[in-house]
C-alpha atoms as a PDB file:
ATOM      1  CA  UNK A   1      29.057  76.275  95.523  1.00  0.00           C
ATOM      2  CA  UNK A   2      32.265  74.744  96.203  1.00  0.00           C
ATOM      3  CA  UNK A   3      33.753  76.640  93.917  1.00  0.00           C
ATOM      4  CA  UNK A   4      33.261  79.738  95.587  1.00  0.00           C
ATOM      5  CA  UNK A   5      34.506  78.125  98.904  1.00  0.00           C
ATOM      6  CA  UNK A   6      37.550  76.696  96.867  1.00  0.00           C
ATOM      7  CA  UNK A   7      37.963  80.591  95.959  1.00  0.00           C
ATOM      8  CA  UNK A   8      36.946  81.809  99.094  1.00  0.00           C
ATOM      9  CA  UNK A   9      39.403  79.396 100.617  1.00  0.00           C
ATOM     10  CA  UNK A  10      41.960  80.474  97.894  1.00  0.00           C
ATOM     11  CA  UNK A  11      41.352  84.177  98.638  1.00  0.00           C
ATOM     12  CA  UNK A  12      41.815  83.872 102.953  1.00  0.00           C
ATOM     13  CA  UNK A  13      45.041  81.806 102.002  1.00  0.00           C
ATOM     14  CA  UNK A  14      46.059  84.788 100.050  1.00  0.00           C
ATOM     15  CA  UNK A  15      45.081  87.253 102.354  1.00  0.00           C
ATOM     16  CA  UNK A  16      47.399  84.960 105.511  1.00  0.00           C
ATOM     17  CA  UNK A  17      49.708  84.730 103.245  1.00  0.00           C
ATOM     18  CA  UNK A  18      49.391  89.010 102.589  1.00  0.00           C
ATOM     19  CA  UNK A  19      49.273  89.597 106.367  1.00  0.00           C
ATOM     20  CA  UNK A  20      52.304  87.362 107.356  1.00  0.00           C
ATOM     21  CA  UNK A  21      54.330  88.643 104.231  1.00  0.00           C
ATOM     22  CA  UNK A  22      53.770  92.508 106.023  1.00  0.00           C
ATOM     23  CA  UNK A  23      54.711  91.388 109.506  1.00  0.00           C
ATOM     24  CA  UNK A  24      57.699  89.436 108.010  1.00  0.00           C
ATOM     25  CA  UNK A  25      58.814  92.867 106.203  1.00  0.00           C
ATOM     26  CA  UNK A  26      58.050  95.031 108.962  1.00  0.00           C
ATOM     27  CA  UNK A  27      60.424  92.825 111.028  1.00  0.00           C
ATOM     28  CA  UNK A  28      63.001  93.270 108.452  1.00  0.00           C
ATOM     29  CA  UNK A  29      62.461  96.889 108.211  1.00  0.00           C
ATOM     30  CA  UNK A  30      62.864  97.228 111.634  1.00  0.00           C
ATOM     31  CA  UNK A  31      66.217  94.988 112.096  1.00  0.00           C
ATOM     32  CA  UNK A  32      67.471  97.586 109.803  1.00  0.00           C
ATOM     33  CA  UNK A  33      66.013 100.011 111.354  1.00  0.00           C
ATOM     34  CA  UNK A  34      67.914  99.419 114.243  1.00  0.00           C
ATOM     35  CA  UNK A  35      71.128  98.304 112.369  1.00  0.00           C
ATOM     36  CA  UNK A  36      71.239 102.075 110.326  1.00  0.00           C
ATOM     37  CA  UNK A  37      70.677 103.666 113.933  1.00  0.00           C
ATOM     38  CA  UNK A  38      73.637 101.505 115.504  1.00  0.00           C
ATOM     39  CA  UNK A  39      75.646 102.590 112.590  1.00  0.00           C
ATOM     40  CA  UNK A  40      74.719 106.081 113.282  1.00  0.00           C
ATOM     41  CA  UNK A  41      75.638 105.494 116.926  1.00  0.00           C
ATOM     42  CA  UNK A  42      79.157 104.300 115.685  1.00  0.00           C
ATOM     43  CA  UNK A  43      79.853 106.984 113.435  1.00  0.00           C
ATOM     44  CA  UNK A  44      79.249 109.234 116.277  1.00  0.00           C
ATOM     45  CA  UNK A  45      81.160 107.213 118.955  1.00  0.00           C
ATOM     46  CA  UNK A  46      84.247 107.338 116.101  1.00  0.00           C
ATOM     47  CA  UNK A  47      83.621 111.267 115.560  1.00  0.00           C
ATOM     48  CA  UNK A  48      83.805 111.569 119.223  1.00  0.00           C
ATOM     49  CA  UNK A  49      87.046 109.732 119.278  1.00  0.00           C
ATOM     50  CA  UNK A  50      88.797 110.127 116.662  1.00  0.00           C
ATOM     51  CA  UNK A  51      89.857 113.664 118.240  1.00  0.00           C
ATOM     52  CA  UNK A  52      90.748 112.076 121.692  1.00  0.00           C
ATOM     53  CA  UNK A  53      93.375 109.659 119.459  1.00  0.00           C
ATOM     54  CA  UNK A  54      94.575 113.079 117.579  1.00  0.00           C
ATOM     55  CA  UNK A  55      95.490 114.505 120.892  1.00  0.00           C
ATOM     56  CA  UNK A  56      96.845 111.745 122.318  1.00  0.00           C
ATOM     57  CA  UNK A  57      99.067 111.288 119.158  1.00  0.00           C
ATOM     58  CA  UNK A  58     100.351 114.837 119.900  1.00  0.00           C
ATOM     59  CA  UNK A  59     100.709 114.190 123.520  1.00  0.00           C
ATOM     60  CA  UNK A  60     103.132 111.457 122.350  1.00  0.00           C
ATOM     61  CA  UNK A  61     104.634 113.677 119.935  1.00  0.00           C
ATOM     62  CA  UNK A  62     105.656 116.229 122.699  1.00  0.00           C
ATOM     63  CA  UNK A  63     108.040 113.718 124.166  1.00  0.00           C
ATOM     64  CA  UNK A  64     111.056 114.383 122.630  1.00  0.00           C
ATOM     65  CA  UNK A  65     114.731 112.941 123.022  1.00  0.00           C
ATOM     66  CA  UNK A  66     116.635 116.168 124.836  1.00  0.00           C
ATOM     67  CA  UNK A  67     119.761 116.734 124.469  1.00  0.00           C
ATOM     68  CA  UNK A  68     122.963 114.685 126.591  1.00  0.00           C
ATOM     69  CA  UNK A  69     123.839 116.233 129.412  1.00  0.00           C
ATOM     70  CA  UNK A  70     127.400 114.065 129.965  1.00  0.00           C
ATOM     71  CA  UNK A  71     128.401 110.881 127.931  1.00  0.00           C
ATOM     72  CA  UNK A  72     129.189 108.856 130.685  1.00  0.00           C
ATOM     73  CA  UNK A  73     127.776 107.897 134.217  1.00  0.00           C
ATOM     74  CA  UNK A  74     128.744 106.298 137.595  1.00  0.00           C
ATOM     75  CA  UNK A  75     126.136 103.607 139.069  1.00  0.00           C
ATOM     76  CA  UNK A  76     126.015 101.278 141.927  1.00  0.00           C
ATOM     77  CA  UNK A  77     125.675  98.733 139.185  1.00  0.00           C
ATOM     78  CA  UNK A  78     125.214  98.155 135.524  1.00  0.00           C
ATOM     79  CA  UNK A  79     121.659  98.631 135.409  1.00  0.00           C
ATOM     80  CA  UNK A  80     121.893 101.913 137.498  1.00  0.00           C
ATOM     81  CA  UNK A  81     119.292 100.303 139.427  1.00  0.00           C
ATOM     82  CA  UNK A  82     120.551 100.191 142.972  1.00  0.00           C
ATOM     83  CA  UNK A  83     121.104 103.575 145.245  1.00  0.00           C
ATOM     84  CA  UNK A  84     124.675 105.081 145.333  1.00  0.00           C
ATOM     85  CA  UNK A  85     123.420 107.120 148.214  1.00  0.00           C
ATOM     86  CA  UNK A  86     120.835 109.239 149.901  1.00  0.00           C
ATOM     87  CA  UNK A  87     121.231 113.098 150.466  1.00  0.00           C
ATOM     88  CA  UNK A  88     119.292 116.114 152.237  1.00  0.00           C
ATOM     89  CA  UNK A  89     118.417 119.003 150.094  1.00  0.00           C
ATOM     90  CA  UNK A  90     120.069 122.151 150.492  1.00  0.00           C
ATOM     91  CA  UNK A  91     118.171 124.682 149.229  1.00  0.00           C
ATOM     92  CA  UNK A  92     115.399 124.786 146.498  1.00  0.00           C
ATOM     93  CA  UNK A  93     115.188 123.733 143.047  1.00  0.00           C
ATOM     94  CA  UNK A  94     113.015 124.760 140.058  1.00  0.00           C
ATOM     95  CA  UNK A  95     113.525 122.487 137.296  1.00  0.00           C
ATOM     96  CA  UNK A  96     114.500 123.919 134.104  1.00  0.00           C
ATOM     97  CA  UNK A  97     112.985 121.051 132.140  1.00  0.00           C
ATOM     98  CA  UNK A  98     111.284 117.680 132.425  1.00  0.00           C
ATOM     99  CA  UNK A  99     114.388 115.722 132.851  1.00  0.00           C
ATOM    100  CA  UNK A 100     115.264 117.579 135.867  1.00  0.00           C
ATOM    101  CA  UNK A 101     113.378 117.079 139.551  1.00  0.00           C
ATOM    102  CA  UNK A 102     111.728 120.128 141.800  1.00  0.00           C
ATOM    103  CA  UNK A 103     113.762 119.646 144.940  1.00  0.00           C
ATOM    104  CA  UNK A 104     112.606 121.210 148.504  1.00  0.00           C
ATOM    105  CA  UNK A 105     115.234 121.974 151.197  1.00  0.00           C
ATOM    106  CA  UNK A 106     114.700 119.678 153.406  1.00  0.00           C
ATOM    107  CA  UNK A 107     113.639 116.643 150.887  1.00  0.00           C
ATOM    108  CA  UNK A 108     115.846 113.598 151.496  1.00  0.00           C
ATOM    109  CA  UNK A 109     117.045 112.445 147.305  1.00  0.00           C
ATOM    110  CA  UNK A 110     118.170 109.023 146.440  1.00  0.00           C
ATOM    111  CA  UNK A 111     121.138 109.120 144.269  1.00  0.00           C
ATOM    112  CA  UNK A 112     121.214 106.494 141.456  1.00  0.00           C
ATOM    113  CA  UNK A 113     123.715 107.847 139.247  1.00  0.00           C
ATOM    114  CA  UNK A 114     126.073 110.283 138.719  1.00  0.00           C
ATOM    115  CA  UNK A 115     127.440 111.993 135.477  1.00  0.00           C
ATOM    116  CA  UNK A 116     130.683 111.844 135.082  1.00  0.00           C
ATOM    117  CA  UNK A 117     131.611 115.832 134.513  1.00  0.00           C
ATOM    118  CA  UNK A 118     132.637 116.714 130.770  1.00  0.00           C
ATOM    119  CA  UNK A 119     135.010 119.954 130.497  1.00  0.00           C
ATOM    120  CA  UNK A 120     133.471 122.583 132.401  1.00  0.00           C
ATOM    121  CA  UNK A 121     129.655 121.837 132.369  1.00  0.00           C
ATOM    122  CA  UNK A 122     128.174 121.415 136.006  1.00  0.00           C
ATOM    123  CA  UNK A 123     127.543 118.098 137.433  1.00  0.00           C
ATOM    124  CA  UNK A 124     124.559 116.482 137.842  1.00  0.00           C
ATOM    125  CA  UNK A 125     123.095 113.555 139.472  1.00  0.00           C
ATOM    126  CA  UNK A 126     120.056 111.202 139.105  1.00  0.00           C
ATOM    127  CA  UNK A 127     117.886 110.606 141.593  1.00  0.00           C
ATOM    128  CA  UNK A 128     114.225 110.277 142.984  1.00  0.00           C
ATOM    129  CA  UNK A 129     112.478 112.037 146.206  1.00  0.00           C
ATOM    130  CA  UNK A 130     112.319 109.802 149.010  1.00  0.00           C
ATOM    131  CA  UNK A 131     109.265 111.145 151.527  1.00  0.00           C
ATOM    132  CA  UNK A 132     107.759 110.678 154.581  1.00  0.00           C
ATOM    133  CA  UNK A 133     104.215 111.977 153.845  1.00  0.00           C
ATOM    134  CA  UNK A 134     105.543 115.527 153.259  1.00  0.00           C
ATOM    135  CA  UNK A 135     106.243 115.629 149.625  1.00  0.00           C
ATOM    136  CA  UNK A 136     104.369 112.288 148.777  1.00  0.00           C
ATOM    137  CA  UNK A 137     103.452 113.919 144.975  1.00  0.00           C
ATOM    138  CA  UNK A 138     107.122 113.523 144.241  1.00  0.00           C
ATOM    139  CA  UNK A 139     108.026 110.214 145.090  1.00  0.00           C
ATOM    140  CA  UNK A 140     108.803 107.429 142.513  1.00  0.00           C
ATOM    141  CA  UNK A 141     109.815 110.090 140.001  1.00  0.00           C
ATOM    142  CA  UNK A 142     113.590 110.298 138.471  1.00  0.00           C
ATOM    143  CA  UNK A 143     115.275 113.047 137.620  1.00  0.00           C
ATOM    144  CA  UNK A 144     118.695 115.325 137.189  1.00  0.00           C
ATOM    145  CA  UNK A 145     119.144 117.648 139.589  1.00  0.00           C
ATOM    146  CA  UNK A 146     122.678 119.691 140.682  1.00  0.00           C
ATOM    147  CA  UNK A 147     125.568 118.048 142.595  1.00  0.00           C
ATOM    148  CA  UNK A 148     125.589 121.366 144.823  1.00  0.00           C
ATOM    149  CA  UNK A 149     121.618 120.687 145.727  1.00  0.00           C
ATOM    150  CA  UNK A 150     121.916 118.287 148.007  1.00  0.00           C
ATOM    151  CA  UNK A 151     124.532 117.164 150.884  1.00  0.00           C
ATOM    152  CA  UNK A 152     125.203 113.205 150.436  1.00  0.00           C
ATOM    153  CA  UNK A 153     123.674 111.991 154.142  1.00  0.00           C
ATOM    154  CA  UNK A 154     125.084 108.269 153.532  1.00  0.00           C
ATOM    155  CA  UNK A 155     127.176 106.508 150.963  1.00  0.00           C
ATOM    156  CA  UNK A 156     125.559 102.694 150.459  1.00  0.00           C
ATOM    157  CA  UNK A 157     128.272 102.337 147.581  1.00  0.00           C
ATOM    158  CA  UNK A 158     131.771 103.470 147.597  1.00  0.00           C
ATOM    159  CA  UNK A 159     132.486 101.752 144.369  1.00  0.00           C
ATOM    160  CA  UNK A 160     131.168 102.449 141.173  1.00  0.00           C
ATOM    161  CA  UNK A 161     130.733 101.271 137.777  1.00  0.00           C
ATOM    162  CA  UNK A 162     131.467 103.889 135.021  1.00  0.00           C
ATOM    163  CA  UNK A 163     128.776 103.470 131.868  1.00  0.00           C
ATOM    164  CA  UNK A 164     128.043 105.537 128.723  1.00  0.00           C
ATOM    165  CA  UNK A 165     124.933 107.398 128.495  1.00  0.00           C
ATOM    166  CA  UNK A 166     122.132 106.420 126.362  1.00  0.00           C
ATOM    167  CA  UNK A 167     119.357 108.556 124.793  1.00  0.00           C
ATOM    168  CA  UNK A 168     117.398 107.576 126.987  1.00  0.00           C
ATOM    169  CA  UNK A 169     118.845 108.786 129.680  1.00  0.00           C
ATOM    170  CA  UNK A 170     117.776 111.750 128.796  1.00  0.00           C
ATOM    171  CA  UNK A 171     113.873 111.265 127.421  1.00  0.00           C
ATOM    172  CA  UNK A 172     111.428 114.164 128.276  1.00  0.00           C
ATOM    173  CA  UNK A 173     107.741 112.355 128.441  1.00  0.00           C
END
């Protein structure tokens, strides 16, 4: 008799040990489970952007270095940073290209720079719209625009400093 409670004993041990050797795989299989569908996830978040990053790449690619427009240019100071002066537009403006502003007649321009005239090329000057709620879409951005576009309103600078253009100068983003 107490052998067959030893093996009876024996066999429910095996049988625990059965039971909690399924529940322990069944865990596993679902940890993996749910690592193979985060995978999957991945993959499909990467597939998804992988073509965002290939357009943005090209985005970046379409800014391109255009060519100079004058090797030299007059600022307020070294850094070009500070406003020669602030004009009135004369008359309207398409831009020809992205290193060039839209102007309205009417738009008041500050002047940051102004290239120095090479031969008999027109001349242009740098600037940025200034705005009082009217063309507020505009403001903040710098661009070339013609001399002849605008009347200069008032000089804060009389003096100048003469620098050489940079490539930069003349980036198209």
């Amino acid at each position: 008799m107490q052998g067959r409670c030893l093996a009876a004993a024996c066999e429910g041990n095996t049988l625990a040990a059965r039971r909690d050797l399924i529940q322990a795989t069944s865990k596993h299989i679902r940890e993996e489970e749910k690592i193979a569908n985060w995978e999957i996830r991945m993959a499909q978040f990467a597939c998804c952007l992988f073509p965002l990053l290939l357009l943005g790449l090209t985005q970046a690619a379409k800014a391109d270095f255009m060519d100079k427009l004058a090797g030299k240019k007059a600022c307020a100071d070294e850094e070009c940073t500070y406003v020669i002066s602030i004009g009135q537009v004369v008359d309207d403006y398409n831009a020809p290209d992205c290193r060039f502003l839209d102007l309205k007649e009417g738009q008041l321009v500050y002047v940051y720079s102004k290239l120095v005239r090479e031969g008999r090329g027109g001349e242009f000057w740098s600037g940025s719209i200034y705005s009082d709620h009217q063309f507020v879409d505009q403001m903040g951005i710098v661009g070339y625009f013609p001399s002849t576009m605008i009347t200069e309103q008032h000089v804060f600078q009389n003096t100048t400093v003469e620098l050489p253009t940079t490539a930069i100068d003349f980036y198209c983003d």
